[in-house]
PDB file of N, CA and C in Angstrom:
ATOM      1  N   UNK A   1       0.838  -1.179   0.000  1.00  0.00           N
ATOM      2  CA  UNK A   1       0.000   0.000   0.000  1.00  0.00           C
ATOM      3  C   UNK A   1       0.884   1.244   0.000  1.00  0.00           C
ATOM      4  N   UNK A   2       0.445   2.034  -0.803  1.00  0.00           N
ATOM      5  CA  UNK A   2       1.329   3.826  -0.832  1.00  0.00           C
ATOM      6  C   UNK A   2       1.125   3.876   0.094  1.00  0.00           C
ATOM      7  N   UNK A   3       2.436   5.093   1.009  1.00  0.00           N
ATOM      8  CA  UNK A   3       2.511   5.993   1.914  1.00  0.00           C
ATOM      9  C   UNK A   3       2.134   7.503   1.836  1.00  0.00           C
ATOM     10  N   UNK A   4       1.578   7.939   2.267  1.00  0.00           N
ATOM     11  CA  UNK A   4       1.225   8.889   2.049  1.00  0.00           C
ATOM     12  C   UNK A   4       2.175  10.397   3.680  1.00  0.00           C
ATOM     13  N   UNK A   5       2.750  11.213   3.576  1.00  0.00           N
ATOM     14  CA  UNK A   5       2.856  12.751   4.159  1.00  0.00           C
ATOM     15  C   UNK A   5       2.424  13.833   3.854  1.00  0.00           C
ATOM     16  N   UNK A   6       1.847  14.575   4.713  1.00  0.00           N
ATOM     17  CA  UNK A   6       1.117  16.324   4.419  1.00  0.00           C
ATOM     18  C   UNK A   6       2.026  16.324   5.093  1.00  0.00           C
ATOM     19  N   UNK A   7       2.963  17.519   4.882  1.00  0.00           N
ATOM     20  CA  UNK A   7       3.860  17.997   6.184  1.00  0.00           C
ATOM     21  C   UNK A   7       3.477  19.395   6.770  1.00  0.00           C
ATOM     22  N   UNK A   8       1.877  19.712   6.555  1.00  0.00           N
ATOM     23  CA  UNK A   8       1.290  20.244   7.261  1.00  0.00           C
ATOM     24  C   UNK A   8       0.791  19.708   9.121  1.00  0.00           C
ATOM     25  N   UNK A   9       1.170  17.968   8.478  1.00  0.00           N
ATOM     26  CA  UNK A   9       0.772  17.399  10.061  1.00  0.00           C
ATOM     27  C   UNK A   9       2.151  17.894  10.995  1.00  0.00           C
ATOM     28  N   UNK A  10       3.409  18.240   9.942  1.00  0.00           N
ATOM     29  CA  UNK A  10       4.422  18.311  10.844  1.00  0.00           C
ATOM     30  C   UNK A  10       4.915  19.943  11.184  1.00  0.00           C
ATOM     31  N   UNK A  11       4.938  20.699  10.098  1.00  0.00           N
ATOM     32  CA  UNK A  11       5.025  22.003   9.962  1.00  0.00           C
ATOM     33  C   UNK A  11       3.829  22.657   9.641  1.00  0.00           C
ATOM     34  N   UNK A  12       3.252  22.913  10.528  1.00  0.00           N
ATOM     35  CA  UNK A  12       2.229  23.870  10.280  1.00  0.00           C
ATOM     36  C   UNK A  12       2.127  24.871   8.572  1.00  0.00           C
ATOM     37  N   UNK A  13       0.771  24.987   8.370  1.00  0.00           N
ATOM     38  CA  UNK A  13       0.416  25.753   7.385  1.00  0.00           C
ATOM     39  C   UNK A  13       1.877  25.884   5.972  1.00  0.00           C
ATOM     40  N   UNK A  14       2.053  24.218   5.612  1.00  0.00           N
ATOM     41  CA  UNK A  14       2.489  24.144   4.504  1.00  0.00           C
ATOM     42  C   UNK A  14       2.252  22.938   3.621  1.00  0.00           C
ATOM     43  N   UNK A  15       1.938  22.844   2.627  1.00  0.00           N
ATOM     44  CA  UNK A  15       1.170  22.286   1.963  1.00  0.00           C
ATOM     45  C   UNK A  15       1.562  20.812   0.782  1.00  0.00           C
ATOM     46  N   UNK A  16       3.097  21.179   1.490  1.00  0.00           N
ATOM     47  CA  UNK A  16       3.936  19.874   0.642  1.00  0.00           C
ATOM     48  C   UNK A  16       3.242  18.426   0.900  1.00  0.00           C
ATOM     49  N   UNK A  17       3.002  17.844   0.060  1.00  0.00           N
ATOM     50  CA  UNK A  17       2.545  16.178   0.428  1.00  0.00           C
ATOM     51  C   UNK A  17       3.723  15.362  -0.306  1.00  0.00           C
ATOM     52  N   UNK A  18       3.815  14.130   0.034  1.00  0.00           N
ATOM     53  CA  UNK A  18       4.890  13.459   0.059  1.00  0.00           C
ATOM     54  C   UNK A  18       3.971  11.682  -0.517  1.00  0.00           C
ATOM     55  N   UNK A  19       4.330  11.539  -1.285  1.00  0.00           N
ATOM     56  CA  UNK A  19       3.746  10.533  -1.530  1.00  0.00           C
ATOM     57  C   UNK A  19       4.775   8.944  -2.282  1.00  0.00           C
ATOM     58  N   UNK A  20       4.752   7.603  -1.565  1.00  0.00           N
ATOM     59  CA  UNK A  20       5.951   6.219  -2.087  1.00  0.00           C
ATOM     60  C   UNK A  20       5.505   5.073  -1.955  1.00  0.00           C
ATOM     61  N   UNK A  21       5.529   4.473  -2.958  1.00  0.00           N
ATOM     62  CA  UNK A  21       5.320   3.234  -2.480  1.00  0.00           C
ATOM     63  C   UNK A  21       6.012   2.405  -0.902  1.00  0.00           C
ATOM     64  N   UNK A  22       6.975   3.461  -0.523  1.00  0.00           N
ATOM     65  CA  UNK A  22       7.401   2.875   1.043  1.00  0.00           C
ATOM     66  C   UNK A  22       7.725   3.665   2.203  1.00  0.00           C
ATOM     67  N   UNK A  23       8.095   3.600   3.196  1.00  0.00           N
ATOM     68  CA  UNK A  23       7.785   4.742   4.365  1.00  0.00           C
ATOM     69  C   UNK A  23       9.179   5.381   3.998  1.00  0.00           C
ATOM     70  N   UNK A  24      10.696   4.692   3.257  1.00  0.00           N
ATOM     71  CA  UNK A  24      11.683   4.960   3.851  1.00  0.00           C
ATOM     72  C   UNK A  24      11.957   5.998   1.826  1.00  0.00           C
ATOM     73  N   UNK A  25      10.627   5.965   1.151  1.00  0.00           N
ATOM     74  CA  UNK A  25      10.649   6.558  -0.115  1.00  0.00           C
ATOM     75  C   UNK A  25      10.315   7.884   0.324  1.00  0.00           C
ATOM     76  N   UNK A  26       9.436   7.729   1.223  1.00  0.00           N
ATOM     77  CA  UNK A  26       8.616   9.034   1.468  1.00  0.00           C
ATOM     78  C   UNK A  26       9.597  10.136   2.503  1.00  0.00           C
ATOM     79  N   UNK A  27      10.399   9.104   3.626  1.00  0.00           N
ATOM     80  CA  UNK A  27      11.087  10.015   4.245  1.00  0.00           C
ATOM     81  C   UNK A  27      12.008  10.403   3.528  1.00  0.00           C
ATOM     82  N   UNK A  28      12.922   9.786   2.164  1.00  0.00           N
ATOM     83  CA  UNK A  28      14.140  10.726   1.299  1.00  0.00           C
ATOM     84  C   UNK A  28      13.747  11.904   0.736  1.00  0.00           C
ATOM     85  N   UNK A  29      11.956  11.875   0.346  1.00  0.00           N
ATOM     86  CA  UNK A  29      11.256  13.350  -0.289  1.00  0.00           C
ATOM     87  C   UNK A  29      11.011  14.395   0.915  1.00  0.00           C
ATOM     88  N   UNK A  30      10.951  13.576   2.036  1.00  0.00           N
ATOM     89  CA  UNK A  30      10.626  14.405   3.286  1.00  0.00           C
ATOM     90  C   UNK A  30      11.541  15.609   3.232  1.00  0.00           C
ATOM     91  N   UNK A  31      12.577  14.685   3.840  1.00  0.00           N
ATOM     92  CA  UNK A  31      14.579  14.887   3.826  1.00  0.00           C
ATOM     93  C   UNK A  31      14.653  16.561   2.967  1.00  0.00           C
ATOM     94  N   UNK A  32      14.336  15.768   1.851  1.00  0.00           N
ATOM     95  CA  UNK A  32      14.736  17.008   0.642  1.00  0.00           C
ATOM     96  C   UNK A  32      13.900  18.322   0.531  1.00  0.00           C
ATOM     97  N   UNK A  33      12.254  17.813   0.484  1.00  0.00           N
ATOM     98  CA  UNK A  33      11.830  18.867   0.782  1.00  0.00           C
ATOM     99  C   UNK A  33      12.316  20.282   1.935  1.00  0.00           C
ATOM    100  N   UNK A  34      11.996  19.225   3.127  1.00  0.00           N
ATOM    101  CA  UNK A  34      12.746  20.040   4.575  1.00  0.00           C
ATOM    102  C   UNK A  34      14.341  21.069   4.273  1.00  0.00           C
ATOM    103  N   UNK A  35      15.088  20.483   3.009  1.00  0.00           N
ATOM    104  CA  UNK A  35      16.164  20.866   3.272  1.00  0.00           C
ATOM    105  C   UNK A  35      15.968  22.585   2.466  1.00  0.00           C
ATOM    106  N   UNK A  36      15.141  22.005   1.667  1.00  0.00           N
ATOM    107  CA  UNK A  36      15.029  23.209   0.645  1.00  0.00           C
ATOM    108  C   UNK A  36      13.984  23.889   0.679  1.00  0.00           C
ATOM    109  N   UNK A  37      12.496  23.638   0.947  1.00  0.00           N
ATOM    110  CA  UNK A  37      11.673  24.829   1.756  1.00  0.00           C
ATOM    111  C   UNK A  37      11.804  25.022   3.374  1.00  0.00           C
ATOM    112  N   UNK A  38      12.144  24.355   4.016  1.00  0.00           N
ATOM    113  CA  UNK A  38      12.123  25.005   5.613  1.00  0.00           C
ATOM    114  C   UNK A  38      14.001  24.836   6.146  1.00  0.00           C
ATOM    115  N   UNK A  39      14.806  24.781   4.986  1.00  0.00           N
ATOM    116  CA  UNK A  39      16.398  25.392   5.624  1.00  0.00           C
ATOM    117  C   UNK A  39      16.755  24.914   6.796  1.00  0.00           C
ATOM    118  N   UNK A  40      16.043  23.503   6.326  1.00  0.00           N
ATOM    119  CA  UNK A  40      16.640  22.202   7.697  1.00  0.00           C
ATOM    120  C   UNK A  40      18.239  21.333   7.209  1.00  0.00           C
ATOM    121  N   UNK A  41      19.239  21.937   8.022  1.00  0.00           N
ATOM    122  CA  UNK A  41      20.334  21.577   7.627  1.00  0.00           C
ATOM    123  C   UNK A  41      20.556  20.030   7.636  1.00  0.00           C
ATOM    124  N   UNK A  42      20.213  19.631   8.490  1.00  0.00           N
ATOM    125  CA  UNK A  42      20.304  18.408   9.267  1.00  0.00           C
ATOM    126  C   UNK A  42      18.450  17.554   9.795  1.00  0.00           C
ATOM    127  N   UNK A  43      18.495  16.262   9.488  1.00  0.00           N
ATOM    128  CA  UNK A  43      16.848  15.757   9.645  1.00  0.00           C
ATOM    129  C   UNK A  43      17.919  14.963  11.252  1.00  0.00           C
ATOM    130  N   UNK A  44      17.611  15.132  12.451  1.00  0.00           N
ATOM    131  CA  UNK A  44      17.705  14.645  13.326  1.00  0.00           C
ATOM    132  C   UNK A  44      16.916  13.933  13.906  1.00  0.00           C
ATOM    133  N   UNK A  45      17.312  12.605  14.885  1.00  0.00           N
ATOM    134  CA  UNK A  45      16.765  11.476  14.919  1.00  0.00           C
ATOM    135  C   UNK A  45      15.357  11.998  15.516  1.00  0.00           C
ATOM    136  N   UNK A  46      14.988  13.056  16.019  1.00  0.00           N
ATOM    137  CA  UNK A  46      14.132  13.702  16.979  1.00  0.00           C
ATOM    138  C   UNK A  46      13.492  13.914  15.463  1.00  0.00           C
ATOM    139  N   UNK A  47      13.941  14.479  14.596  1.00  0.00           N
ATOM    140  CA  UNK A  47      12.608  14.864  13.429  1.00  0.00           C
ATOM    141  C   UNK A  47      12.515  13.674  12.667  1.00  0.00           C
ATOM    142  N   UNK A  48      13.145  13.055  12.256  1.00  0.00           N
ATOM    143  CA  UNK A  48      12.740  11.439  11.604  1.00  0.00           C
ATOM    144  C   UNK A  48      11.441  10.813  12.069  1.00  0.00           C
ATOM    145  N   UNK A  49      11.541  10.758  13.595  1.00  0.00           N
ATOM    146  CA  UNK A  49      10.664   9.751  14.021  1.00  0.00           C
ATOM    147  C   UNK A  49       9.425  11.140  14.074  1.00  0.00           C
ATOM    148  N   UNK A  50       9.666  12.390  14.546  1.00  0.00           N
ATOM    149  CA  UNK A  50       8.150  13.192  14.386  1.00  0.00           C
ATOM    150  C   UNK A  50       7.619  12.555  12.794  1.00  0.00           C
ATOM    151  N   UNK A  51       8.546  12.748  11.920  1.00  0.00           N
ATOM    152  CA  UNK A  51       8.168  12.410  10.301  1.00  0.00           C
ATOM    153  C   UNK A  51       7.253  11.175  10.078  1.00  0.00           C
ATOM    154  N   UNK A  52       8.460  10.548  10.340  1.00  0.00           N
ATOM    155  CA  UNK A  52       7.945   9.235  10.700  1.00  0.00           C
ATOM    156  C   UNK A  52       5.900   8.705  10.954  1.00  0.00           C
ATOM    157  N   UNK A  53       6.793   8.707  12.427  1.00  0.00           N
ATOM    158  CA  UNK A  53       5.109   9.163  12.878  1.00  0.00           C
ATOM    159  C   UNK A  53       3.491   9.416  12.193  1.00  0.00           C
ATOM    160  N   UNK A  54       4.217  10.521  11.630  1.00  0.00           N
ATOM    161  CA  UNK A  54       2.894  11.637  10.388  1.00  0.00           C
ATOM    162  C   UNK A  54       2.765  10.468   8.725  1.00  0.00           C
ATOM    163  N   UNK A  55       3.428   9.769   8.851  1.00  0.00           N
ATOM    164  CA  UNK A  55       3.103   9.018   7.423  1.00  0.00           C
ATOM    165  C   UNK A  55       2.247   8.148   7.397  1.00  0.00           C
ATOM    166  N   UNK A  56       1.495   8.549   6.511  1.00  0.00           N
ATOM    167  CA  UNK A  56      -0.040   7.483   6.888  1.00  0.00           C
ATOM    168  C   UNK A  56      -0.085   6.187   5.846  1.00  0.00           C
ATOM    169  N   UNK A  57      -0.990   5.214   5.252  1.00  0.00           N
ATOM    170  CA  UNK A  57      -1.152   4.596   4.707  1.00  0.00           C
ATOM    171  C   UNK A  57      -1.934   5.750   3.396  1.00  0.00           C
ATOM    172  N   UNK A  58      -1.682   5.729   2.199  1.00  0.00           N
ATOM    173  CA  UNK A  58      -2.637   6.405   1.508  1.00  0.00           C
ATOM    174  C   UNK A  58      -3.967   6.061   1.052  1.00  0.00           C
ATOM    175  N   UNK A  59      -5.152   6.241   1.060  1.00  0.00           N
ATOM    176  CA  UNK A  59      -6.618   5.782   1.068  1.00  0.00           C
ATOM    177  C   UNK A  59      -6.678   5.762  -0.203  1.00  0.00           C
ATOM    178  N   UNK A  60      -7.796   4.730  -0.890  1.00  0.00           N
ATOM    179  CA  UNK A  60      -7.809   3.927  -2.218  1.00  0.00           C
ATOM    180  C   UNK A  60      -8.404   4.725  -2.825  1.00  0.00           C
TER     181      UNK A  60
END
């Protein structure tokens, strides 16, 4: 089943969704996004697992 991220669940009022066939597809788009709209130098083990967390199954 796709994975699905809004990283509105994680960063407020932004609208990126993240979408992989696997949790660890979705966190490399996470990764990248974060690095390049919110000027996250570093994804630390503390934001992985918030990430983490927020990734849902995507609905059919």
């Amino acid at each position: 089943m796709a994975k699905v991220l809004h990283c509105n669940d994680v960063v407020p009022n932004c609208d990126y969704v993240a979408k992989g066939e696997s949790e660890q597809e979705v966190l490399q788009q996470a990764a990248e996004h974060a690095r390049t709209a919110h000027n996250v130098g570093e994804v630390t083990p503390e934001l992985a697992d918030k990430v983490r967390s927020a990734i849902r199954d995507e609905a059919a």
